[in-house]
Protein backbone atom coordinates (compact mmCIF):
# COMPACT_ATOMS: atom_id res chain seq x y z
CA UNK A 1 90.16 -43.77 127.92
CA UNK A 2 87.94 -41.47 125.77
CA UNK A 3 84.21 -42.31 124.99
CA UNK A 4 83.88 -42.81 121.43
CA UNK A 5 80.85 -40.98 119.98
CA UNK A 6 78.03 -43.09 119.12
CA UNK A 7 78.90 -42.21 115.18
CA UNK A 8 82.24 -43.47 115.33
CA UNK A 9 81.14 -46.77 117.17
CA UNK A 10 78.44 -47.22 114.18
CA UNK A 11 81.40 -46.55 111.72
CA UNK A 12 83.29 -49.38 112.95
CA UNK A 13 79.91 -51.69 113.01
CA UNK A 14 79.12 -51.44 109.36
CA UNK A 15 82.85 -51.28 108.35
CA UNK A 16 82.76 -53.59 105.23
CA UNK A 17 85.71 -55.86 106.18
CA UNK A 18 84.79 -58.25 103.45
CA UNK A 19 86.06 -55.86 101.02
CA UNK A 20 87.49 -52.53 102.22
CA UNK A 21 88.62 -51.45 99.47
CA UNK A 22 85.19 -49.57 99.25
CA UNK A 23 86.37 -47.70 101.95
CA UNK A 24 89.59 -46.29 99.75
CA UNK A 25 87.22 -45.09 97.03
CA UNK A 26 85.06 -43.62 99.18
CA UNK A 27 87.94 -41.58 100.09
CA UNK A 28 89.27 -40.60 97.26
CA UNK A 29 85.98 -39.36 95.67
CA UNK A 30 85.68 -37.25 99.18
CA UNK A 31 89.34 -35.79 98.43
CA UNK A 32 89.08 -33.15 95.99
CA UNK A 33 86.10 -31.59 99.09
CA UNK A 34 88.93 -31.81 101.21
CA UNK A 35 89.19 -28.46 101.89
CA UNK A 36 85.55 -27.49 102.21
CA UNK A 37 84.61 -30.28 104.73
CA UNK A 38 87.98 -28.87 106.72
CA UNK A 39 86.16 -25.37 106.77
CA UNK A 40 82.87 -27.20 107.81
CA UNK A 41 84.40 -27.82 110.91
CA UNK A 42 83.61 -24.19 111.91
CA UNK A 43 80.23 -24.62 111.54
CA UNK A 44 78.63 -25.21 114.81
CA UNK A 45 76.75 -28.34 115.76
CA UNK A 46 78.15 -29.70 112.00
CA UNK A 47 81.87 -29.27 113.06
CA UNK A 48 81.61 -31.08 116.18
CA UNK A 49 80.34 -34.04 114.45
CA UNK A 50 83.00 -33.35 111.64
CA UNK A 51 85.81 -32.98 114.69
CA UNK A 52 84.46 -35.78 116.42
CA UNK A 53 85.13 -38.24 113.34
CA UNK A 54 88.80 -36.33 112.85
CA UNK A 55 90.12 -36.47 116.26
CA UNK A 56 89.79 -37.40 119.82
CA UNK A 57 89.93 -35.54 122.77
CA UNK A 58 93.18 -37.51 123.50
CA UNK A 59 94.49 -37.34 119.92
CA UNK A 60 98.25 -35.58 119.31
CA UNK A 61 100.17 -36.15 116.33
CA UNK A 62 103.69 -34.32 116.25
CA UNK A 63 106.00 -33.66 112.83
CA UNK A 64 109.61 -34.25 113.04
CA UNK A 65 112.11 -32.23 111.53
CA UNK A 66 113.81 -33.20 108.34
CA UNK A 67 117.17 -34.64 109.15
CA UNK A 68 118.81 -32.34 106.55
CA UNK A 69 116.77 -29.24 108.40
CA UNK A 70 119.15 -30.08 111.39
CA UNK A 71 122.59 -29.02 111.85
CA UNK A 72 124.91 -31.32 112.77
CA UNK A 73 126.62 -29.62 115.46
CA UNK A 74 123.15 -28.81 116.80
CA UNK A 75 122.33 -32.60 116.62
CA UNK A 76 125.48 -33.88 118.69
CA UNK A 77 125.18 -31.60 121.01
CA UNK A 78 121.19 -32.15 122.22
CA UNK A 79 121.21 -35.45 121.78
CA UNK A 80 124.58 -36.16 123.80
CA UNK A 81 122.77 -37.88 126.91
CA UNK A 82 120.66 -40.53 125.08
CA UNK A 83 124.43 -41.37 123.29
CA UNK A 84 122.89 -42.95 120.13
CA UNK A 85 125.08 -44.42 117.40
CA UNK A 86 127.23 -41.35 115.69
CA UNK A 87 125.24 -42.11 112.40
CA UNK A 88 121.76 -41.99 113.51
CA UNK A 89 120.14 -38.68 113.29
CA UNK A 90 117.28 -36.50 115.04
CA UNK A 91 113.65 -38.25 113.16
CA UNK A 92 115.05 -41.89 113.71
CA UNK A 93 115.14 -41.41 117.56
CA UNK A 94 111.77 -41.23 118.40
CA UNK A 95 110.66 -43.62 115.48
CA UNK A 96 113.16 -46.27 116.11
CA UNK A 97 112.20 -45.94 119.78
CA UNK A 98 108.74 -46.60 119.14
CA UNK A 99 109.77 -49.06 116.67
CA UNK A 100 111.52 -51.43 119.04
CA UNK A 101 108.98 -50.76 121.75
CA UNK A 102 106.00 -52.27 119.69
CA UNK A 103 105.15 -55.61 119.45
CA UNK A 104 103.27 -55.55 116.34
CA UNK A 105 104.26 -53.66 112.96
CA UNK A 106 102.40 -53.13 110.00
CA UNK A 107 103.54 -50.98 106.86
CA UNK A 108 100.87 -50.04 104.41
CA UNK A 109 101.17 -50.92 100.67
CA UNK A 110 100.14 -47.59 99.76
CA UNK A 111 99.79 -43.69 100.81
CA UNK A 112 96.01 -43.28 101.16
CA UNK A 113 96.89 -38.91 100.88
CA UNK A 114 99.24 -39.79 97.70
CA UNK A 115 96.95 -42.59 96.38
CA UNK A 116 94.15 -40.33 96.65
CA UNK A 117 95.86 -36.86 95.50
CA UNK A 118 97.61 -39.16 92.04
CA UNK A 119 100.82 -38.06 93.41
CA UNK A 120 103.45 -37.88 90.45
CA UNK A 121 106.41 -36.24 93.24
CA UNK A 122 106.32 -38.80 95.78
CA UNK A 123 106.17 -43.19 96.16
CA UNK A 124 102.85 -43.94 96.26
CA UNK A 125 103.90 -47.13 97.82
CA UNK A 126 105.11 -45.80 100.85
CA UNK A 127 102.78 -46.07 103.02
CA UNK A 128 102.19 -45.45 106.56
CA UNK A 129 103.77 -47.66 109.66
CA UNK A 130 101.29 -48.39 112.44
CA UNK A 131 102.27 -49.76 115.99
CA UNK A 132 100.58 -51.85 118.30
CA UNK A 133 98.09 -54.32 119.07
CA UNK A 134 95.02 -52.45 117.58
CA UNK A 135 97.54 -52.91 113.89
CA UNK A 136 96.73 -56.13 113.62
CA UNK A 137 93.04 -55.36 113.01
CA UNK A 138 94.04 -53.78 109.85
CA UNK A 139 92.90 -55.67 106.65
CA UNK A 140 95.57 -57.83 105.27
CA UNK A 141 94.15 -55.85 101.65
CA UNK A 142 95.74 -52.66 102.79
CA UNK A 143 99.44 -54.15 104.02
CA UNK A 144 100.99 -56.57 105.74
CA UNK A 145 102.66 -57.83 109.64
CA UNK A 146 106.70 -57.01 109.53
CA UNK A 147 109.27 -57.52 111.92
CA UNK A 148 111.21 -54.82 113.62
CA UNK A 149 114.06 -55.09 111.09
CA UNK A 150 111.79 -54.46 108.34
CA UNK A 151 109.63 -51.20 109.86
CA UNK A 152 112.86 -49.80 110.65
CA UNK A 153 113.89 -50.23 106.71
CA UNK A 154 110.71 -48.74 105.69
CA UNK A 155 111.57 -45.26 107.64
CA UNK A 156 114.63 -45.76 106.29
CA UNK A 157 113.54 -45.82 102.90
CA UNK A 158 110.59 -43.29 103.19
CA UNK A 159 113.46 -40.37 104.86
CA UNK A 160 115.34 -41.18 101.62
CA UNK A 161 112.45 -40.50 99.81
CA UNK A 162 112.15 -37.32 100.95
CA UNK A 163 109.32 -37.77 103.16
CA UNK A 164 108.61 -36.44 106.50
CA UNK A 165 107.73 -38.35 109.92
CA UNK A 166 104.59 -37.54 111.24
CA UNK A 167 103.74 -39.74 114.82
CA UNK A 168 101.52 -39.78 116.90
CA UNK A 169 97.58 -41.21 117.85
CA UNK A 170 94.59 -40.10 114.99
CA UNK A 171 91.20 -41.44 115.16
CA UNK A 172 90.63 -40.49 111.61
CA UNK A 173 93.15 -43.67 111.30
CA UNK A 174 91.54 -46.41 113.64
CA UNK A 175 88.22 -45.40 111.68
CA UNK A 176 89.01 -45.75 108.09
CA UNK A 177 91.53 -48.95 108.54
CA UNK A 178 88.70 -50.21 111.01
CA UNK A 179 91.41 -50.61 113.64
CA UNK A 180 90.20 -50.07 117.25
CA UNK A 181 90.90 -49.55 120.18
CA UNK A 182 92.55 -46.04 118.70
CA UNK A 183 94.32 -45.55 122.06
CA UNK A 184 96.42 -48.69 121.07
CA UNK A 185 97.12 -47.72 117.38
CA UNK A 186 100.64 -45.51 116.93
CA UNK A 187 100.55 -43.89 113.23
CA UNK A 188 103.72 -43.00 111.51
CA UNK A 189 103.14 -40.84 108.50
CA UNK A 190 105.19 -40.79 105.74
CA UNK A 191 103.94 -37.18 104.34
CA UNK A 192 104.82 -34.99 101.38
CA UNK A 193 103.73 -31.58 100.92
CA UNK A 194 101.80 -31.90 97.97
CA UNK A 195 99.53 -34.55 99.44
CA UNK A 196 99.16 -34.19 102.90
CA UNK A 197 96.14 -34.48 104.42
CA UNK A 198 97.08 -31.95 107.10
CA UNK A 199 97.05 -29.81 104.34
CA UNK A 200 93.58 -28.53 105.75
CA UNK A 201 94.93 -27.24 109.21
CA UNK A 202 94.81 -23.92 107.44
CA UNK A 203 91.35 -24.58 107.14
CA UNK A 204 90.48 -26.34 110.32
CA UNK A 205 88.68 -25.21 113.52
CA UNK A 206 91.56 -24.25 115.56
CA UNK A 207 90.53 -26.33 118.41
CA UNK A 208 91.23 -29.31 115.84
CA UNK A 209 94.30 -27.30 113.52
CA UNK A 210 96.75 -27.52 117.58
CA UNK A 211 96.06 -31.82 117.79
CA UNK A 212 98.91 -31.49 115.15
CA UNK A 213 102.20 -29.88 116.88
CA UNK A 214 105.61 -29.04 116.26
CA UNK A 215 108.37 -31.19 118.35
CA UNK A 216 108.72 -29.85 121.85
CA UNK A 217 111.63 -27.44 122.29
CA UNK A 218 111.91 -26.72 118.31
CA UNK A 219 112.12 -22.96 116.78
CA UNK A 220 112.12 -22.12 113.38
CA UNK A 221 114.32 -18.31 112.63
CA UNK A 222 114.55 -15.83 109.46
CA UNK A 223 117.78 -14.39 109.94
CA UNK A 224 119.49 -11.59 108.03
CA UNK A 225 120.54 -13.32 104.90
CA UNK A 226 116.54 -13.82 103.54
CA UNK A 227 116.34 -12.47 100.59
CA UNK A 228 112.20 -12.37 100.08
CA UNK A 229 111.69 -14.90 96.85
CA UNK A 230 109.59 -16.80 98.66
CA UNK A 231 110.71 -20.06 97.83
CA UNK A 232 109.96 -20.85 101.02
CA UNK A 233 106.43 -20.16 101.10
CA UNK A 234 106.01 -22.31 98.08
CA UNK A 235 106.84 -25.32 99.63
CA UNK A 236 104.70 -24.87 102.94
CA UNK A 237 102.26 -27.27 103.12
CA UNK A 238 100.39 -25.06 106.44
CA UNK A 239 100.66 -22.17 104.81
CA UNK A 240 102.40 -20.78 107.81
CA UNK A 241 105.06 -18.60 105.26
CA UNK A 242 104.13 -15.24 104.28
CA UNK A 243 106.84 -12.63 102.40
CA UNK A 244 106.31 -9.12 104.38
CA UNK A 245 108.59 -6.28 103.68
CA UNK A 246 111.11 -8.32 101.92
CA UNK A 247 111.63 -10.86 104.25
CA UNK A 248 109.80 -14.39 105.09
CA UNK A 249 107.79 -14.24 107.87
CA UNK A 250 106.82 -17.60 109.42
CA UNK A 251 104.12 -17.73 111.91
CA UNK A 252 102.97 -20.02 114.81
CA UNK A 253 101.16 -22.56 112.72
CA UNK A 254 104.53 -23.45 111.30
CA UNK A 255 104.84 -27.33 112.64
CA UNK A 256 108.49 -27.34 112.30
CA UNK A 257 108.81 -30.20 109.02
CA UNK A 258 112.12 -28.24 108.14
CA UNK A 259 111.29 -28.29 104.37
CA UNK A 260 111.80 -24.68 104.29
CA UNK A 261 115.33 -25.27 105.23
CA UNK A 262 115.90 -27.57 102.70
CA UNK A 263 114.48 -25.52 100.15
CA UNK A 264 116.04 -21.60 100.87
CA UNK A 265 118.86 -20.34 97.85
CA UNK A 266 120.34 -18.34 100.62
CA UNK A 267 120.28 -20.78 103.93
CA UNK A 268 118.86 -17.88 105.81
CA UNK A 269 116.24 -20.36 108.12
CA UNK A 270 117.57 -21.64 110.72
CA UNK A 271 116.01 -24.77 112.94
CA UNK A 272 117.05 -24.75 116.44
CA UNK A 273 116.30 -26.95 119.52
CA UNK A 274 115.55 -24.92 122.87
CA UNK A 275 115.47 -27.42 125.53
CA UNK A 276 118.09 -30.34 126.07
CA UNK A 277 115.25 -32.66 126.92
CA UNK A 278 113.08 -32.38 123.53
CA UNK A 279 113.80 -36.49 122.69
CA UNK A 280 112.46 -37.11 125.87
CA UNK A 281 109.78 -35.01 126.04
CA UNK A 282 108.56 -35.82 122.34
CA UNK A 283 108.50 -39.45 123.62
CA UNK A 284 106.81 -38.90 127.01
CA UNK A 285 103.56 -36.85 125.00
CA UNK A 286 102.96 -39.63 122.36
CA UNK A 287 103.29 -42.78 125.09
CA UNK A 288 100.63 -40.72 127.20
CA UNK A 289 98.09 -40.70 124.60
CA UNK A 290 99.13 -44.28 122.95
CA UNK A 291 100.23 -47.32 124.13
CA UNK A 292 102.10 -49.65 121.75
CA UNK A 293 103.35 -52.39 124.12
């Protein structure tokens, strides 16, 4: 178990639970410094406090691809030894795993990135899904308890949406919903990639940027066909896109959301799974940092 600075201890002691909803404007007066506070995080002495509040030392959070991003002759074939259900696709494995492991579910009534950003793209009202026991210390204000039927229609509805998994443990989370112990809280991000609040990896201190990671085993590849426009680029929400000699050239902070799949005129990105045992592995890294039994 990681010690929790003394900071985030006092955080959760003066946490106005009467009415939390002071909490939410707080945040969204800090959003438009969004960016500068990431960048503070390179400031020594000041980041470490900064990265202390963020993340743990135990902290991983991990995107999953787009189901569209996905072939489905690519799908089939990796995910052959789990044998799921012919209609279930790559995303809802590891959710609906997690799903049906938890005990305790609890969808939020609201986006705190889109609530906070005015998001006119995306439904506000699709909010996060957290897992385990520390989820029901979450105010009642923000959400409410479902049962496993429910959570799984919420993913359901949020993929439709065109929204894009991110799971894993964040102490940013436990802090702001007041929701301890953080090594018993599972988030499941609904993001867009006008909003996001990972946005500010870009930005970061490095050391903070790698707590969120691309699914094991996944590659992301500009073939032949790239034309340049950049379209791609456009919709990055890391910034990992850059148009070099005519072609798109993604780099290693890419975390492997597939948008830029979706989005290329010419279908010249390709997203490609390495390793036969990425379901498993994606599942093994998030249940040794969280427990949601």
């Amino acid at each position: 178990m990681t010690k929790k600075p003394s900071l985030v201890k006092l955080l959760h002691k003066i946490y106005p639970r009467k009415n939390p909803w002071i909490v939410v404007a707080f945040i969204e007066i800090l959003w438009p410094t969004l960016f500068t506070l990431a960048k503070m995080t390179k400031i020594p002495v000041l980041g470490k406090m900064l990265g202390e509040l963020l993340y743990s030392k135990d902290d991983k959070l991990i995107y999953l691809p787009k189901r569209a991003a996905v072939t489905r002759r690519e799908v089939v074939e990796v995910m052959q030894p789990l044998k799921p259900p012919e209609n279930i696709v790559l995303p809802s494995i590891v959710v609906e795993y997690f799903i049906k492991k938890a005990k305790h579910h609890f969808i939020m009534d609201f986006c705190i990135c889109r609530k906070s950003n005015q998001c006119e793209e995306y439904p506000i009202n699709l909010g996060c899904l957290f897992l385990g026991e520390a989820s029901r210390n979450l105010p009642s204000e923000f959400g409410r308890s479902v049962t496993e039927n429910e959570a799984l229609e919420h993913v359901e509805e949020c993929k439709e949406a065109g929204l894009v998994h991110l799971i894993g443990r964040h102490r940013v989370d436990s802090i702001w919903l007041n929701a301890p112990p953080e090594e018993k809280l599972l988030t499941i991000c609904n993001c867009c990639p006008c909003c996001c609040l990972h946005r500010t990896i870009p930005f970061l201190h490095p050391s903070l940027g790698a707590k969120v990671k691309r699914m094991p085993g996944l590659t992301v590849e500009v073939t032949d066909e790239c034309i340049g426009c950049g379209t791609c680029a456009d919709i990055c929400f890391v910034n990992a896109i850059d148009v070099r000699n005519g072609k798109a050239d993604i780099g290693d902070v890419c975390k492997g959301c597939g948008r830029c799949v979706e989005v290329c005129p010419e279908g010249a990105i390709n997203l490609t799974i390495e390793r036969s045992d990425f379901l498993e592995k994606t599942i093994s890294e998030i249940e040794h940092v969280v427990d949601v039994s």
